[in-house]
Protein backbone atom coordinates (compact mmCIF):
# COMPACT_ATOMS: atom_id res chain seq x y z
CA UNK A 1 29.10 -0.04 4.36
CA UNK A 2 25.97 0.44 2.17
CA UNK A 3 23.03 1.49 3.68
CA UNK A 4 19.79 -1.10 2.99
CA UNK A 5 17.43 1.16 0.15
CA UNK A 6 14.17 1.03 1.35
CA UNK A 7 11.44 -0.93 -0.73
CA UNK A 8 8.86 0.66 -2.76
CA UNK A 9 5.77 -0.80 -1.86
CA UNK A 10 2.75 0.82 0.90
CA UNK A 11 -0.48 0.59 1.62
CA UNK A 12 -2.23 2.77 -0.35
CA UNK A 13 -6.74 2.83 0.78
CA UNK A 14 -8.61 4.13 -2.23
CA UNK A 15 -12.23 4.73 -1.53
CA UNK A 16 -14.79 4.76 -4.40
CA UNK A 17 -18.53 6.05 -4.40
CA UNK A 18 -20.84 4.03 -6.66
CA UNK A 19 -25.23 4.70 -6.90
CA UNK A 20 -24.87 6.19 -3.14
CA UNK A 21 -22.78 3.41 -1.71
CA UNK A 22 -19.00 3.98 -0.71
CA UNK A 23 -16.47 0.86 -1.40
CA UNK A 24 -13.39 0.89 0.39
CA UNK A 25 -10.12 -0.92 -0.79
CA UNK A 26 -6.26 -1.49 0.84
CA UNK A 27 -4.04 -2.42 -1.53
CA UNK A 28 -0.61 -3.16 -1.28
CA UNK A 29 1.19 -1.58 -4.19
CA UNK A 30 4.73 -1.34 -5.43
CA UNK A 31 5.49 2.58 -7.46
CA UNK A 32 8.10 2.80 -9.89
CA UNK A 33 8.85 5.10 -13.07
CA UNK A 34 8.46 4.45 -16.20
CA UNK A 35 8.95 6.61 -19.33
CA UNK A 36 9.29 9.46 -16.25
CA UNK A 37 6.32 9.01 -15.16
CA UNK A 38 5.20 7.52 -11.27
CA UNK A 39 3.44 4.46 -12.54
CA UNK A 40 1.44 1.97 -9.37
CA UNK A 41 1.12 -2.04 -9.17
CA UNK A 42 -1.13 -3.50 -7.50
CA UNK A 43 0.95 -6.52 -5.50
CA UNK A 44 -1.65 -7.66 -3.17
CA UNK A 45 -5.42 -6.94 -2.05
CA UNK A 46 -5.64 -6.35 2.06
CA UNK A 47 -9.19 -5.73 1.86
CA UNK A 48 -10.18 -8.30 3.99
CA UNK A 49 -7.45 -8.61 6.88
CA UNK A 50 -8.62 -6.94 10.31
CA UNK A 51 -8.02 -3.36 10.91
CA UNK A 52 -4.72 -4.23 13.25
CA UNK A 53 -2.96 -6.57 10.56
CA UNK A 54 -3.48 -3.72 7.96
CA UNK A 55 -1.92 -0.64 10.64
CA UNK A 56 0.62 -3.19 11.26
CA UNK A 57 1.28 -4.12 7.75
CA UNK A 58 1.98 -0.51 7.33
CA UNK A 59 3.90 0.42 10.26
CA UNK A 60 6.20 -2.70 9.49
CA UNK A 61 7.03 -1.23 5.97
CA UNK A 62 7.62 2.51 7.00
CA UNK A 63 10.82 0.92 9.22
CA UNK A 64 9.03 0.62 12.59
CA UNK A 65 10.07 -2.80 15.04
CA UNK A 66 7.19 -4.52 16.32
């Protein structure tokens, strides 16, 4: 039997600083190599989903059962 490989997407929160004001961002985002290098794409904004969807969201892809 084959085991399932596991996907290669998270949730990945990038915070950026602009004139004084920080922006916060969750993106879901698929990582593969190219050329031998880690390369990210961007699959999906979560920006604006509550708080609970997004730590659910993530739990759900690191293999956790709701």
């Amino acid at each position: 039997m084959s085991e399932k490989k596991p996907r290669k997407v998270h949730v990945e929160t990038v915070t950026k600083t602009y004139k004084g004001k920080t922006y916060k961002s969750v993106l879901l985002r698929r990582t593969y190599r190219e050329d031998g290098k880690v390369q990210h794409e961007t699959v999906g904004n979560l920006s604006d989903l509550p708080d609970d969807a997004i730590e659910y969201i993530k739990r759900r892809l690191a293999g956790e059962s709701p």
